[in-house]
Protein backbone atom coordinates (compact mmCIF):
# COMPACT_ATOMS: atom_id res chain seq x y z
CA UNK A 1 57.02 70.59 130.67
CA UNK A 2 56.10 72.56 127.08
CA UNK A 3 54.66 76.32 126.94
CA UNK A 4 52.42 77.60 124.51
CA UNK A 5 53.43 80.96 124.54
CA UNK A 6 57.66 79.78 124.65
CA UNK A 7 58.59 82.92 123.20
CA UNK A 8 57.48 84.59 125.95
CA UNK A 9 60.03 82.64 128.25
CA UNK A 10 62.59 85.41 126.47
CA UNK A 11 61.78 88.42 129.11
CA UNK A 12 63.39 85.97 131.71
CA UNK A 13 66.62 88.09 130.50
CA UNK A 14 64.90 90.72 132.89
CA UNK A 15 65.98 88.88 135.70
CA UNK A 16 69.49 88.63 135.38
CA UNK A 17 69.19 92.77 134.67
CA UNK A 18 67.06 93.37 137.55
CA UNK A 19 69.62 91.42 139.73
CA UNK A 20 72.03 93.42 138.56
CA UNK A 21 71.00 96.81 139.69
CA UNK A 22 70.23 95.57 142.55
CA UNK A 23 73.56 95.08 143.50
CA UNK A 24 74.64 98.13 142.04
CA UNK A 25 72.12 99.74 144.60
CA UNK A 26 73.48 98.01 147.06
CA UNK A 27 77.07 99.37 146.16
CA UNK A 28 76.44 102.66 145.79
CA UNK A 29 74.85 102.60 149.11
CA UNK A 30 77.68 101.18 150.74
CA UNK A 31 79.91 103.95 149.43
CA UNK A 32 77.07 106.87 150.39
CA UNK A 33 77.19 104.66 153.99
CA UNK A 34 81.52 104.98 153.75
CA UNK A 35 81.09 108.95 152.67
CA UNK A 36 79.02 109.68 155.81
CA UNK A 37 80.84 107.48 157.95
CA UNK A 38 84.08 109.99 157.25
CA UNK A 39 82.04 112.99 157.90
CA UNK A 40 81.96 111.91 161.67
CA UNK A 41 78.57 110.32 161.58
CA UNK A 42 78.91 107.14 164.11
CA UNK A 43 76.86 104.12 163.76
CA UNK A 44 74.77 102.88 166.89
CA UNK A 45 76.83 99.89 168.59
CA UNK A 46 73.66 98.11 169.78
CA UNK A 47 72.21 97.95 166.42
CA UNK A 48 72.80 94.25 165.19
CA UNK A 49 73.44 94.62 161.55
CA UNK A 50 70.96 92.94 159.11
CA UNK A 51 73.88 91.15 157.08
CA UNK A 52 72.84 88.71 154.36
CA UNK A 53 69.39 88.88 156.07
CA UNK A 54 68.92 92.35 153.81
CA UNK A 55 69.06 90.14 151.12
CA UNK A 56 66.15 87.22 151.26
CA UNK A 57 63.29 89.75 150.75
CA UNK A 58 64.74 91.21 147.61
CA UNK A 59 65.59 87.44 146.45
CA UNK A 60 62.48 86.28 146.70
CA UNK A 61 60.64 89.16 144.90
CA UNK A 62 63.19 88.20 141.93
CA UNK A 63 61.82 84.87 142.05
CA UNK A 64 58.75 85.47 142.30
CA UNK A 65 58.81 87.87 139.24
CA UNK A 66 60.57 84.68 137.23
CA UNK A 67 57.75 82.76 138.04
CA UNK A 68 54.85 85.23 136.73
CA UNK A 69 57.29 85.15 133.59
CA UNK A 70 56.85 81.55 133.23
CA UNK A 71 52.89 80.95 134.16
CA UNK A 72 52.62 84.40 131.26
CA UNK A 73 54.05 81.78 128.76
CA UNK A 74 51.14 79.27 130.02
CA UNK A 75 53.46 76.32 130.80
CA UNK A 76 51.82 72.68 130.30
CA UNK A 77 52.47 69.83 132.31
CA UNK A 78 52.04 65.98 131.47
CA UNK A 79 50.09 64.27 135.22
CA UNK A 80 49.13 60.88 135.62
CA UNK A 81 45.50 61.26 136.45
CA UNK A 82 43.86 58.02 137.97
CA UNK A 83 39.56 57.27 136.95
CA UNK A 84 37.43 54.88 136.54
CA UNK A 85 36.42 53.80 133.02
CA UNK A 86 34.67 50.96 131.62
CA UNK A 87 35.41 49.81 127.48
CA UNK A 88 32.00 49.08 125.25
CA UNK A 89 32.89 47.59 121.87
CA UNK A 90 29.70 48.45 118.83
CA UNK A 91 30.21 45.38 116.58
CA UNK A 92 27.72 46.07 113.45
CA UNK A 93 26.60 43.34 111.69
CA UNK A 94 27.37 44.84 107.75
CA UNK A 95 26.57 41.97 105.58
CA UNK A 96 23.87 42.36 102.55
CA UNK A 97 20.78 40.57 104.88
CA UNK A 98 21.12 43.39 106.99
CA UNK A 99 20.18 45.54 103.82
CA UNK A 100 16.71 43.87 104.26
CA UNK A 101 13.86 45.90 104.98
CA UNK A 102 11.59 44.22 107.88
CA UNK A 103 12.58 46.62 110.13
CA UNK A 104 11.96 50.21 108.38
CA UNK A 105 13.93 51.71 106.47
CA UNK A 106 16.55 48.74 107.05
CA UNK A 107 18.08 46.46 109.84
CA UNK A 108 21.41 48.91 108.93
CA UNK A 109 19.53 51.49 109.38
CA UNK A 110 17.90 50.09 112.62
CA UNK A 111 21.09 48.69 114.12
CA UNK A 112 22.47 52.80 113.58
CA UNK A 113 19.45 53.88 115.20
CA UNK A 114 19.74 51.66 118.12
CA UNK A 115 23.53 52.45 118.70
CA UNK A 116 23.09 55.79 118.10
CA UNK A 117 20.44 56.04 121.14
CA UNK A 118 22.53 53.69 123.29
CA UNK A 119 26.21 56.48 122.37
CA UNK A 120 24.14 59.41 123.89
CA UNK A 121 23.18 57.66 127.02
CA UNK A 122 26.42 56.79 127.89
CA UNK A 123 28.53 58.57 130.61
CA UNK A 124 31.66 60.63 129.63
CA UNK A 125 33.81 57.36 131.72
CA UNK A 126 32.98 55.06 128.94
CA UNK A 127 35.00 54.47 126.10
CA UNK A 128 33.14 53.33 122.75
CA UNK A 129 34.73 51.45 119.90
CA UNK A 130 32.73 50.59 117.06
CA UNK A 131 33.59 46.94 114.82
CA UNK A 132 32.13 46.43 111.56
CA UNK A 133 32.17 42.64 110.23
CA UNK A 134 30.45 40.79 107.11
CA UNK A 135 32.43 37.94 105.96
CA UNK A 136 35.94 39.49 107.82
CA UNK A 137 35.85 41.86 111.12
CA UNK A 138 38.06 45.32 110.81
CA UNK A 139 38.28 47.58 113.77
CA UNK A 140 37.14 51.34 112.15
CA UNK A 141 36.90 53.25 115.59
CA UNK A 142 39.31 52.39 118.26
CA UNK A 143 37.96 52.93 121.73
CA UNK A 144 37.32 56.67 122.39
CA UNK A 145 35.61 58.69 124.78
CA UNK A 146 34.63 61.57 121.75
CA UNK A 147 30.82 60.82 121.30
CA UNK A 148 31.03 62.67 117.79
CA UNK A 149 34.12 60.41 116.43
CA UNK A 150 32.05 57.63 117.13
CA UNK A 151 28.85 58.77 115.94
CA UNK A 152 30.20 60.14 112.75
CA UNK A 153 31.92 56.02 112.23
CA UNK A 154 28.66 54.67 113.25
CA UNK A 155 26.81 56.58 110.30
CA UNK A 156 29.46 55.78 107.62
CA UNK A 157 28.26 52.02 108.14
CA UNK A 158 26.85 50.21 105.14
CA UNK A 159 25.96 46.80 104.24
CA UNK A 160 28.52 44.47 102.42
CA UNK A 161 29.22 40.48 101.82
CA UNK A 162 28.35 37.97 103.76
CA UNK A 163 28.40 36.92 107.59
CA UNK A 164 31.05 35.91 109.68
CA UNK A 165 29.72 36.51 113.45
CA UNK A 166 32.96 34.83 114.85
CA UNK A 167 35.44 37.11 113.26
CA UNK A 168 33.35 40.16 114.47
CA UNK A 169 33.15 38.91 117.95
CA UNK A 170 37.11 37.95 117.20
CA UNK A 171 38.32 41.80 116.05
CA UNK A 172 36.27 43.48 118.79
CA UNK A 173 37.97 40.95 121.67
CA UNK A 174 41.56 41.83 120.05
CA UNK A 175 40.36 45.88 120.20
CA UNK A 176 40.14 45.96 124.10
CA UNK A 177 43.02 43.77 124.40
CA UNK A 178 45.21 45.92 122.34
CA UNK A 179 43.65 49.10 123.54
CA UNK A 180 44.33 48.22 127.14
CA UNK A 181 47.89 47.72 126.74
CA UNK A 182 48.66 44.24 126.15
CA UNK A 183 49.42 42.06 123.32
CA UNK A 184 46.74 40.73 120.34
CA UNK A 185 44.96 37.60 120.61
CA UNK A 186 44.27 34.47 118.09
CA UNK A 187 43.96 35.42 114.49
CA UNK A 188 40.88 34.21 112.51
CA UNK A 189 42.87 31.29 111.19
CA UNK A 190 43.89 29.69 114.21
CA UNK A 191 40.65 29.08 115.32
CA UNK A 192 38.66 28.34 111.85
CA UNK A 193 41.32 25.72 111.07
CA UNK A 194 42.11 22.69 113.11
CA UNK A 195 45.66 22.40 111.12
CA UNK A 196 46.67 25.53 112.48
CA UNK A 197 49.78 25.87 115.17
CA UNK A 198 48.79 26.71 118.48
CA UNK A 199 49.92 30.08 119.57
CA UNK A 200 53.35 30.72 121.49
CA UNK A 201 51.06 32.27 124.28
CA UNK A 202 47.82 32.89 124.74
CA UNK A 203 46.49 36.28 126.98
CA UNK A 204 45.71 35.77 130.26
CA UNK A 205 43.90 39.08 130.83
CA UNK A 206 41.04 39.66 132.27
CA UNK A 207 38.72 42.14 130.98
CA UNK A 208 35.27 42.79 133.24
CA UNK A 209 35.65 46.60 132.60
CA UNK A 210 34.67 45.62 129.16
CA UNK A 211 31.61 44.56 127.04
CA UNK A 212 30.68 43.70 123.20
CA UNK A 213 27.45 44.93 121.99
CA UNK A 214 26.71 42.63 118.99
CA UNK A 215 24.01 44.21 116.52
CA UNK A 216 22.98 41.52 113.88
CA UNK A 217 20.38 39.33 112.60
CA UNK A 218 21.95 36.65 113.46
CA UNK A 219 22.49 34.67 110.38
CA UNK A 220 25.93 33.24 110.29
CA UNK A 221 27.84 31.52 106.67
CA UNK A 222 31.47 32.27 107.71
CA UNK A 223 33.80 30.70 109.97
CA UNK A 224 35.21 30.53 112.65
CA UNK A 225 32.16 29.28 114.73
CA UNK A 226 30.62 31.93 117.39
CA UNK A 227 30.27 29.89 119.82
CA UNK A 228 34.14 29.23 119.94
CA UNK A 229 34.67 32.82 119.57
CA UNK A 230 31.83 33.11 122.58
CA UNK A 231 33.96 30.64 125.23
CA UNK A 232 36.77 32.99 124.29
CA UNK A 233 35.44 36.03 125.28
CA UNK A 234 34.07 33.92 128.60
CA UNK A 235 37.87 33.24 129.02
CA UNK A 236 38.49 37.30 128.85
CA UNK A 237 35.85 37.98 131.04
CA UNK A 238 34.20 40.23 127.86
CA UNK A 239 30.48 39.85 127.61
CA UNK A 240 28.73 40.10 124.65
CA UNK A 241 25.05 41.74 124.96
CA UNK A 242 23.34 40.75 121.55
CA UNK A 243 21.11 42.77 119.89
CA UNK A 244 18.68 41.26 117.40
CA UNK A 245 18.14 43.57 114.11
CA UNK A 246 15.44 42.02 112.04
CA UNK A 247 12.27 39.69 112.34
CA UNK A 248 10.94 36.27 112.89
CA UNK A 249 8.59 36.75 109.82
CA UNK A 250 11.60 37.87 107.53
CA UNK A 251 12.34 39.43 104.42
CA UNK A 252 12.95 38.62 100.46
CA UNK A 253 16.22 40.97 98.94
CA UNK A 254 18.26 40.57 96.28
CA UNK A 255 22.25 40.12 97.03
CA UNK A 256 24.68 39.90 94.02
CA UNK A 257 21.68 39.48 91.46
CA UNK A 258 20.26 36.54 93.67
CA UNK A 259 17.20 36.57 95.82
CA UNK A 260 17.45 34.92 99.29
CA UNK A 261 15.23 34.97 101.94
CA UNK A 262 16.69 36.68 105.51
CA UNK A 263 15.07 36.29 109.09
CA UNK A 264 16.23 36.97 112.42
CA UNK A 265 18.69 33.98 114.14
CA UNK A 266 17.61 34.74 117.94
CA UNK A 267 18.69 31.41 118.89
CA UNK A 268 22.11 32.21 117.86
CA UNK A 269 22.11 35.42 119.35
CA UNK A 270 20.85 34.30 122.87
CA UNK A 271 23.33 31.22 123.13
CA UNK A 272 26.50 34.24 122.26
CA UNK A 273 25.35 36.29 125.01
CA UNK A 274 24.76 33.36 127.11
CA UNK A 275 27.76 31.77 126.94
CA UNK A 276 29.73 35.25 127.99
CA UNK A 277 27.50 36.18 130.64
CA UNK A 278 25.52 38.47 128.52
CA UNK A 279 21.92 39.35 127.87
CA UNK A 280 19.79 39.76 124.71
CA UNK A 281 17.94 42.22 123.76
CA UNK A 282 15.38 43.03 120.73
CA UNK A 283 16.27 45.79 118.16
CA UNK A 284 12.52 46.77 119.21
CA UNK A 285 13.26 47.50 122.78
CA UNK A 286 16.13 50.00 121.80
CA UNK A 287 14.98 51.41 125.22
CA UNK A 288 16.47 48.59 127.34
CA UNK A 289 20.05 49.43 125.72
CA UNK A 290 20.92 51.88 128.78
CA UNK A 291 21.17 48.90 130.65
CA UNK A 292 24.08 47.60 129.26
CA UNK A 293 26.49 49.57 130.89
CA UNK A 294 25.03 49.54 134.53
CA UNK A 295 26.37 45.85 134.03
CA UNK A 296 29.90 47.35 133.42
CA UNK A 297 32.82 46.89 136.15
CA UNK A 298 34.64 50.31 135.34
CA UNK A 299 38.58 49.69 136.02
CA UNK A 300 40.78 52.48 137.83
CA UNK A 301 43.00 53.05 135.34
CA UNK A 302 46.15 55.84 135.16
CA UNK A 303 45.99 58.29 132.03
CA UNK A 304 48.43 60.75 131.08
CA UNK A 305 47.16 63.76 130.15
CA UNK A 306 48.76 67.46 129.54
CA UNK A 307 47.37 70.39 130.97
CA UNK A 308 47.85 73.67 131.56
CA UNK A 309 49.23 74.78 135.03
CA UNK A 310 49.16 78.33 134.38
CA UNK A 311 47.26 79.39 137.73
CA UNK A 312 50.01 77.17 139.84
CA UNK A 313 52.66 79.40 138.60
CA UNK A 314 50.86 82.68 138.65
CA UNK A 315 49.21 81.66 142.48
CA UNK A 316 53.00 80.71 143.25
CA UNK A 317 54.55 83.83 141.94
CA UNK A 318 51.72 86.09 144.03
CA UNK A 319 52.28 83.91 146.88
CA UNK A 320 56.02 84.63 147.13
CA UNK A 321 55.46 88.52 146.21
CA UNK A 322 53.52 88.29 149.49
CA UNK A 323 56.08 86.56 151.54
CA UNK A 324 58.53 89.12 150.55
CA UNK A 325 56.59 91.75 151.32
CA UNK A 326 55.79 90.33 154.53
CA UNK A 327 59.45 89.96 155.87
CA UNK A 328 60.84 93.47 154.57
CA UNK A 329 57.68 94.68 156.58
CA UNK A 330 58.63 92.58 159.64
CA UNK A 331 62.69 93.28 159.94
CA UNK A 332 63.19 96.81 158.01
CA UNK A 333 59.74 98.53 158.34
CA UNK A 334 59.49 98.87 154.46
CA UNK A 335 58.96 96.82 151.28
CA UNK A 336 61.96 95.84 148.88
């Protein structure tokens, strides 16, 4: 347990003080009792002395004022809270094609459209991540349920090299792994070369709670092969929802000081999302994006989380103020 007031936990000194003239009351009026007592003044036989009973009321409006002292210096607990939450990974497609204009103003500026959209429809359970790839995949926004964070990752995106839809699929799958507790999977390497040593171990997880949304044209020059990368995910139980950014017509750009010619893969696309169970969907549609998540199978999942429990000890301090009250009232006829 922390505090955020601790300095306040100081006037607990009061206490030990307060306890102390109690007694001292209790002294002096067992001498005023013994002074009387001389004078001839006889106590009444059949009156059953209180003995330590005289005590518990007074005790417990000590501890009671201890705990007001503590919920004053707003005490914080750590509690296991269980919920139900559900992992979407935003895997942007950043190489130079997507810098092409046949979706206005660009397919990067589409894609952040789209995603943007799909973020503020989500429900608070969801956690996004967001994956950028172009001829590598790096993870810039682990999983997070702090729609601004993600938003503010999502607009930093801009278009780079060239296209490796296998890594991007690859980074994203080792994001919700890592993120939900257990160990990273293949690397790159393993799979894009056939030379390569099998793992030790390969993860056995199983990861329904959790979905790729792929947004790229769809044009792939970089190992490893998606489709490998696709079975993979299968394996996970991860499915990847495509999301074509670009068009069948296509568009002329210049990359590096060369001019190629980029159109939308949907082929590509559709046999990803089919291979993982997937759907996909047209940058057009952004609409049919909210659908994604109904798909989800959110996971009851434990989360430690601190908060503040300063009612608890304030209702628990009042409480016992009462009970004090209520049991001088009920065997002396007075309060403490």
């Amino acid at each position: 347990m922390s505090f955020i007031w601790s300095s306040l936990l100081y006037f607990l000194l009061i206490v030990p003080l307060l306890l102390w003239l109690y007694f001292r009351a209790q002294n002096r009026r067992r001498d005023f009792a013994a002074r009387y007592g001389s004078l001839g003044v006889v106590n009444d036989p059949t009156k059953r002395s209180p003995g330590l009973r005289r005590h518990v009321p007074a005790f417990i409006f000590l501890f009671a004022i201890a705990i007001l002292i503590i919920s004053v210096a707003r005490p914080q607990a750590t509690v296991s809270l269980p919920r139900l939450e559900g992992t979407v990974i935003l895997t942007f497609d950043v190489s130079g094609s997507m810098a092409a204009d046949d979706l206005k103003p660009t397919r990067m500026e589409a894609a952040k459209a789209a995603a943007t959209e799909f973020v503020n429809k989500q429900p608070s359970n969801i956690l996004i991540g967001v994956v950028a790839f172009s001829d590598g995949g790096i993870s810039i926004q682990t999983p997070t349920n702090e729609r601004g964070k993600t938003l503010e990752t999502i607009e930093r995106l801009v278009p780079r090299r060239g296209t490796s839809l296998g890594n991007g699929i690859l980074v994203s799958l080792n994001t919700i792994v890592v993120s939900a507790g257990d160990p990273p999977i293949l690397n790159p390497s393993s799979l894009s070369d056939p030379s390569a040593p099998p793992p030790a171990s390969v993860p056995q997880g199983w990861y329904p709670s959790a979905v790729i949304v792929l947004l790229s044209d769809g044009e792939n020059n970089q190992s490893p092969e998606p489709a490998v990368v696709a079975d993979l995910a299968a394996d996970l139980g991860v499915r990847v929802y495509t999301i074509g950014i670009g068009s069948a017509e296509g568009a002329t750009l210049e990359v590096d000081g060369f001019t190629v010619f980029s159109q939308l893969d949907e082929s590509l696309l559709q046999n990803i999302s089919g291979i993982t169970g997937g759907v996909y969907y047209n940058a057009a549609n952004e609409e049919d994006l909210v659908r994604i998540y109904r798909d989800l199978e959110p996971k009851l999942s434990i989360r430690s989380e601190e908060i503040e429990v300063t009612s608890l000890f304030a209702g628990v301090g009042i409480l016992l103020f009462l009970v004090a009250g209520a049991l001088s009232l009920l065997w002396f006829g007075r309060v403490p």
